[in-house]
Protein backbone atom coordinates (compact mmCIF):
# COMPACT_ATOMS: atom_id res chain seq x y z
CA UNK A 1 18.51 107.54 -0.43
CA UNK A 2 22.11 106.18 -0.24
CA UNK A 3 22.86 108.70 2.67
CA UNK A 4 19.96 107.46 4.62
CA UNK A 5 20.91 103.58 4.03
CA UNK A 6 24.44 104.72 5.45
CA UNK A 7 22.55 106.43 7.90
CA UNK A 8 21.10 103.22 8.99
CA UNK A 9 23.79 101.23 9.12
CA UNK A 10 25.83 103.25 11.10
CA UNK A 11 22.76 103.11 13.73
CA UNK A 12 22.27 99.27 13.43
CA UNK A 13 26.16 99.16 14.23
CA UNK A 14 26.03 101.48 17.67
CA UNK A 15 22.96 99.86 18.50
CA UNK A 16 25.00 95.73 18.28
CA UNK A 17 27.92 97.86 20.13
CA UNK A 18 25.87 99.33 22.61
CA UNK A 19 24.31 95.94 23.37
CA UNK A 20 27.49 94.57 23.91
CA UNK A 21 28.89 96.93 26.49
CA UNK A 22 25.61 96.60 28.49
CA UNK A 23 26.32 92.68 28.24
CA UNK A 24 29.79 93.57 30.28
CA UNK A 25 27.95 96.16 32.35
CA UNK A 26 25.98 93.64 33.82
CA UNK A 27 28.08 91.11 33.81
CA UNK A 28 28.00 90.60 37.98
CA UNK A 29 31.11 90.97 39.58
CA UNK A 30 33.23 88.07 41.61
CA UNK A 31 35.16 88.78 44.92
CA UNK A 32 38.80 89.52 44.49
CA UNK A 33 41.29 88.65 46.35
CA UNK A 34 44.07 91.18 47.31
CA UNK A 35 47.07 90.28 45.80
CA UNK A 36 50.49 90.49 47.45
CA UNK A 37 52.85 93.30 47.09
CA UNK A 38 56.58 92.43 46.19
CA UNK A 39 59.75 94.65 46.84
CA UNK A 40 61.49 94.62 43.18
CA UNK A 41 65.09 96.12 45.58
CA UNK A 42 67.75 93.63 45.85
CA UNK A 43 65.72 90.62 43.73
CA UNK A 44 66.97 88.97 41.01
CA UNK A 45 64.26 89.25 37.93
CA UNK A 46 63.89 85.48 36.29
CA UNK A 47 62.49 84.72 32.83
CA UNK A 48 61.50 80.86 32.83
CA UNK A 49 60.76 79.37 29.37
CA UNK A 50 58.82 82.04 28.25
CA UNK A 51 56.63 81.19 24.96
CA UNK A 52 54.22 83.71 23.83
CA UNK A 53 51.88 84.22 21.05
CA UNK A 54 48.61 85.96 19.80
CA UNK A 55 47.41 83.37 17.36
CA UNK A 56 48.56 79.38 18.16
CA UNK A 57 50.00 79.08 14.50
CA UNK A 58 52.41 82.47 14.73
CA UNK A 59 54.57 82.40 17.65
CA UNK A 60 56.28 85.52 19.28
CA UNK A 61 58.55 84.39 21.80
CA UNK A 62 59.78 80.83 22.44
CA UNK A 63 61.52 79.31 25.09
CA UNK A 64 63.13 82.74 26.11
CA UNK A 65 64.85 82.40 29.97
CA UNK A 66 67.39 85.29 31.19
CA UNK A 67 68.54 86.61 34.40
CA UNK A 68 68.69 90.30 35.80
CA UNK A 69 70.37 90.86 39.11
CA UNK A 70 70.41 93.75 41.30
CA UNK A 71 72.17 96.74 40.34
CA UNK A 72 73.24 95.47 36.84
CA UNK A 73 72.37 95.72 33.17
CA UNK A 74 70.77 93.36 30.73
CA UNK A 75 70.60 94.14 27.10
CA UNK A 76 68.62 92.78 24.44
CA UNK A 77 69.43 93.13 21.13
CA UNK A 78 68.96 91.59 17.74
CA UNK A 79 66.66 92.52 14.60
CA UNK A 80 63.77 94.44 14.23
CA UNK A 81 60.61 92.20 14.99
CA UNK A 82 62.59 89.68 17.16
CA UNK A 83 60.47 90.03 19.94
CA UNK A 84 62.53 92.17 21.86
CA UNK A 85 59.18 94.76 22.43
CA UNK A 86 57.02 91.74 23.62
CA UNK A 87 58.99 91.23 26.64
CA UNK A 88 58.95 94.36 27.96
CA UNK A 89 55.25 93.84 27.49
CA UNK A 90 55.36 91.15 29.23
CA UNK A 91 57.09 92.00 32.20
CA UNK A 92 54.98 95.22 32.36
CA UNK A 93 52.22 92.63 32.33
CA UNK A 94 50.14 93.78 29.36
CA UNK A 95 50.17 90.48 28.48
CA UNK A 96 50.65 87.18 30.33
CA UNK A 97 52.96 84.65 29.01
CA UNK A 98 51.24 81.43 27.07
CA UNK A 99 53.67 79.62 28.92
CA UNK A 100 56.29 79.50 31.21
CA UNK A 101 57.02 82.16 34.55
CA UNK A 102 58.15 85.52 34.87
CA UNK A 103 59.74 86.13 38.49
CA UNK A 104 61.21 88.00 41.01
CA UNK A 105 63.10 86.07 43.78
CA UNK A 106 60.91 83.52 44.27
CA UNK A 107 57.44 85.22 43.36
CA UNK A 108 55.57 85.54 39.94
CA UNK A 109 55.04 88.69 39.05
CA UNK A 110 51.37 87.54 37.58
CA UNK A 111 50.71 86.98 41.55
CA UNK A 112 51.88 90.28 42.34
CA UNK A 113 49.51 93.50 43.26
CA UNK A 114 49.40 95.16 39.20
CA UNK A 115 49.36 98.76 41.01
CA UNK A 116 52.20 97.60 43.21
CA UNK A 117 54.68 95.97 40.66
CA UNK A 118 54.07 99.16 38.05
CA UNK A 119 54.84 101.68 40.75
CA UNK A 120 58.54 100.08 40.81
CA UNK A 121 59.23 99.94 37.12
CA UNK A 122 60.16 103.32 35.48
CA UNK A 123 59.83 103.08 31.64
CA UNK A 124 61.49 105.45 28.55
CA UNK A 125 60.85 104.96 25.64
CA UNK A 126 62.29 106.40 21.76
CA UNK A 127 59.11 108.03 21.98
CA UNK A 128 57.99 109.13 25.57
CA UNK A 129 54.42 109.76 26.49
CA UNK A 130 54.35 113.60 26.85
CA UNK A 131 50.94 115.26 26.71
CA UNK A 132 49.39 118.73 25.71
CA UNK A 133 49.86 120.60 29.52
CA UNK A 134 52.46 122.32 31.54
CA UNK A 135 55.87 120.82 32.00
CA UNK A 136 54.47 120.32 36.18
CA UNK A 137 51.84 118.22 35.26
CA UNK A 138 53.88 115.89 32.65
CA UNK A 139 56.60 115.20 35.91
CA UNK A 140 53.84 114.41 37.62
CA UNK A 141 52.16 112.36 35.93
CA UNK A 142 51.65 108.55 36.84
CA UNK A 143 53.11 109.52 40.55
CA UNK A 144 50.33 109.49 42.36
CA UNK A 145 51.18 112.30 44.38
CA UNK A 146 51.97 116.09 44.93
CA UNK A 147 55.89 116.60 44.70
CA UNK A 148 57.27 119.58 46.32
CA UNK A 149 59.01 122.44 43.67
CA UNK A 150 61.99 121.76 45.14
CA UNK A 151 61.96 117.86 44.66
CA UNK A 152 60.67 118.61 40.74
CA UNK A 153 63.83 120.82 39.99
CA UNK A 154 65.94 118.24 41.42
CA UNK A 155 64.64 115.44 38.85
CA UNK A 156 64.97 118.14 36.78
CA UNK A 157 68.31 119.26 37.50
CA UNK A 158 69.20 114.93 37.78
CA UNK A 159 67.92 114.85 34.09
CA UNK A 160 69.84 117.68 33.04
CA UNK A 161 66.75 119.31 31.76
CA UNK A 162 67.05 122.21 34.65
CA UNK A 163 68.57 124.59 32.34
CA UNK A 164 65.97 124.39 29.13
CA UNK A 165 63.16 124.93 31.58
CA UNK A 166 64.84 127.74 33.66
CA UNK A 167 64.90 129.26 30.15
CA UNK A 168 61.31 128.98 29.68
CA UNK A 169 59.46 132.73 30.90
CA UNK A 170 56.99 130.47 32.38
CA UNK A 171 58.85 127.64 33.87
CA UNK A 172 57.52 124.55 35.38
CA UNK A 173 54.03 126.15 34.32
CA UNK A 174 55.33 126.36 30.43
CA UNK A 175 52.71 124.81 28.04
CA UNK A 176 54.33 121.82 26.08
CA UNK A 177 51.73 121.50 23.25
CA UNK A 178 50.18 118.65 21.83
CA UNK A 179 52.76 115.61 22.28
CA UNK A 180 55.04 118.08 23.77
CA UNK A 181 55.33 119.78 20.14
CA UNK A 182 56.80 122.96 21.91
CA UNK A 183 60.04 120.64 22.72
CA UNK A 184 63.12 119.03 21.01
CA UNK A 185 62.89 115.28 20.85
CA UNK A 186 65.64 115.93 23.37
CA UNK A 187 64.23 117.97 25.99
CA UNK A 188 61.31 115.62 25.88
CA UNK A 189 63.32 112.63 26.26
CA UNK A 190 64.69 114.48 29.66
CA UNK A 191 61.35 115.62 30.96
CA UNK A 192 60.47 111.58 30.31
CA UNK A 193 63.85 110.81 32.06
CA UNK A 194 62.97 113.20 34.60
CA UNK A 195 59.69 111.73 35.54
CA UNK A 196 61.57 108.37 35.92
CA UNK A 197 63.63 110.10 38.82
CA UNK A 198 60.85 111.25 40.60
CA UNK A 199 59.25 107.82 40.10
CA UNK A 200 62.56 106.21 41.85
CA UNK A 201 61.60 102.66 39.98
CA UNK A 202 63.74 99.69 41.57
CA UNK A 203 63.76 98.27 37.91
CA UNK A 204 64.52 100.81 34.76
CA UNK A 205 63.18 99.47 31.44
CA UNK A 206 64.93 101.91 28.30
CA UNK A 207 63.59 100.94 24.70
CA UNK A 208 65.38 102.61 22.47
CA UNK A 209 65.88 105.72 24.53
CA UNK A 210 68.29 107.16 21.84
CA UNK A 211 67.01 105.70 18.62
CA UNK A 212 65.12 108.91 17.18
CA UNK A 213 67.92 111.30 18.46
CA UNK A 214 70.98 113.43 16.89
CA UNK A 215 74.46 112.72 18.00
CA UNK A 216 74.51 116.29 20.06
CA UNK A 217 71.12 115.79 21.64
CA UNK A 218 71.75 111.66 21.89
CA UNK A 219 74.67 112.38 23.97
CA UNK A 220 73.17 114.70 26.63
CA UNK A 221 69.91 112.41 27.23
CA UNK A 222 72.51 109.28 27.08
CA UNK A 223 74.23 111.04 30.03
CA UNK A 224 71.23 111.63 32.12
CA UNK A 225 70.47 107.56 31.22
CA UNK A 226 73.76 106.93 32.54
CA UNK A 227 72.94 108.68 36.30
CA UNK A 228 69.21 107.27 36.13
CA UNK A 229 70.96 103.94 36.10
CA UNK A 230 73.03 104.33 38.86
CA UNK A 231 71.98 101.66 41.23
CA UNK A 232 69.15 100.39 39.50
CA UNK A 233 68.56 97.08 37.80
CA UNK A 234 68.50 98.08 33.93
CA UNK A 235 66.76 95.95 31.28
CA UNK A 236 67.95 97.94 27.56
CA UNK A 237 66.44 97.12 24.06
CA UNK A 238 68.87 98.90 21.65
CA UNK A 239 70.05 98.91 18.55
CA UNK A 240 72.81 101.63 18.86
CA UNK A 241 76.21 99.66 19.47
CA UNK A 242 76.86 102.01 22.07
CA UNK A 243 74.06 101.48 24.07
CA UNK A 244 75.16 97.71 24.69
CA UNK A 245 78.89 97.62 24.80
CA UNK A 246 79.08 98.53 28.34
CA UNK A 247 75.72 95.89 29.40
CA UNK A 248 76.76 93.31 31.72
CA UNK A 249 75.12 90.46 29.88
CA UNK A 250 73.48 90.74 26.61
CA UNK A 251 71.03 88.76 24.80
CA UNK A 252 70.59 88.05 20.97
CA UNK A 253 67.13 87.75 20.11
CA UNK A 254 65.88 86.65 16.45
CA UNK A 255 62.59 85.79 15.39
CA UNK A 256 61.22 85.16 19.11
CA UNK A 257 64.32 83.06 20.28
CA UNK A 258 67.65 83.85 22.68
CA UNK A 259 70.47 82.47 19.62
CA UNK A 260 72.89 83.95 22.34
CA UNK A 261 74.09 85.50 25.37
CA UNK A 262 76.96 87.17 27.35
CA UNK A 263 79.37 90.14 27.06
CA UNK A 264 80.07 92.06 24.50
CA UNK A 265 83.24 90.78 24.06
CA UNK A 266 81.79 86.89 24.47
CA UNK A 267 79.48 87.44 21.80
CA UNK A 268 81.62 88.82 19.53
CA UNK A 269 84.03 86.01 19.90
CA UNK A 270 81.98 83.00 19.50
CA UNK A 271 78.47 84.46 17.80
CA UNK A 272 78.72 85.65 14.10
CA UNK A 273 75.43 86.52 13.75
CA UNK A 274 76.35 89.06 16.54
CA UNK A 275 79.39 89.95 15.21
CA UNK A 276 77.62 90.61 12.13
CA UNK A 277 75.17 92.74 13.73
CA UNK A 278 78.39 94.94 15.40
CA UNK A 279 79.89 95.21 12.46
CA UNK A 280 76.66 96.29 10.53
CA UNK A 281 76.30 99.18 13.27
CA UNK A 282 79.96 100.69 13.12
CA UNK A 283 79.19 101.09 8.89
CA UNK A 284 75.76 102.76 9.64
């Protein structure tokens, strides 16, 4: 008796779901309008007052503005939960802003073709998306198109991941395994850093590229980072001192709000809660 009353209210459940996705299904659809494309190259990226929240009562982000220019990094660091995460969310547009305007030049990125302002952005992550396949089809993934074997060994070779996979029997056709369990966290941060080559993104986003790394494996995928930046404009969330030192602005973020901003050596000058944070990462 109680399996068939469990029975039945796992049926009454998919039948209230099922009526819901018919609701959408027939839901008729409006005309869209194409949106414009945008060249990311040689634009400055704007933040304008930027507030942000799921629930009115608990906000994320507020009042946040920065500035990326061309060719140049931008750094955001701070504590865990500040935020930092939500604006990369934002400027991938997973989300839109409760308030304020994202930008590039002149242009809101919400205005922008979605297909055409992701194709520019190249994304790594402490955890890179890697999936169960051969180490072909993760460089390939996302691209959109057929890449040559010589153009994948050269993202390869860019990402210093070359030699790891000339060492595999089966090469570029090597099997990776479930969340690329066949690799170090390592070699599949370079086969994600790889990808972002071959992607040629105008605007690099790194979040925590490093975090989940040793120091021997941390310093060959912090190299390749170093060459993927080359020429790009670099937004960095990081909590690894070393990562930031070098950024040519950086911005303190705690609990949803920019306390701070400017060089390294600006910061630690005339922020303590910055210098605080410094001197908390040279103990660790």
């Amino acid at each position: 008796m109680t399996t068939f009353a469990m029975f039945f209210s796992q049926v009454q459940k998919a039948m209230g779901a099922t009526e819901r996705i018919q609701e959408i299904l027939d839901t008729p659809l409006e005309p869209i309008q194409a949106a414009p494309k945008a060249a990311i190259d040689g634009a400055v990226l704007r933040a304008e007052q930027i507030d942000f929240s799921y629930d009115p009562k608990r906000p994320i982000l507020q009042n946040i503005s920065f500035e990326a220019k061309p060719n140049t990094v931008i750094a955001f660091a701070g504590p865990s939960g500040g935020g930092k995460s939500t604006i990369f969310a934002l400027l991938e547009r997973f989300y839109e802003p409760t308030s304020g305007r994202l930008l590039i030049g002149e242009q809101p990125i919400a205005d922008i073709d979605l297909q055409n302002w992701r194709a520019q952005i190249g994304y790594v992550s402490q955890d890179s998306a890697v999936f169960a396949g051969t180490i072909r089809e993760n460089l390939q993934y996302g691209l959109g198109r057929t890449l040559s074997e010589e153009e994948l060994w050269q993202g390869l070779a860019l990402a210093y991941a070359d030699q790891f996979v000339q060492e595999f029997p089966e090469k570029l056709e090597t099997q990776i395994g479930e969340r690329g369990v066949k690799l170090s966290g390592g070699q599949k941060q370079r086969i994600a850093i790889a990808r972002a080559f071959l992607r040629d993104p105008k605007l690099l986003m790194l979040d925590e590229a490093t975090a989940s790394l040793d120091s021997q494996s941390e310093e060959k995928v912090q190299r390749a980072l170093d060459h993927l930046m080359e020429g790009r404009t670099t937004l960095v969330i990081a909590h690894r001192l070393s990562t930031i030192v070098d950024a040519d602005q950086i911005y303190f973020i705690e609990k949803g709000t920019i306390t701070g901003q400017g060089t390294h050596a600006e910061l630690i000058s005339n922020h303590p809660l910055y210098a605080a944070y410094v001197n908390e990462q040279m103990i660790n």
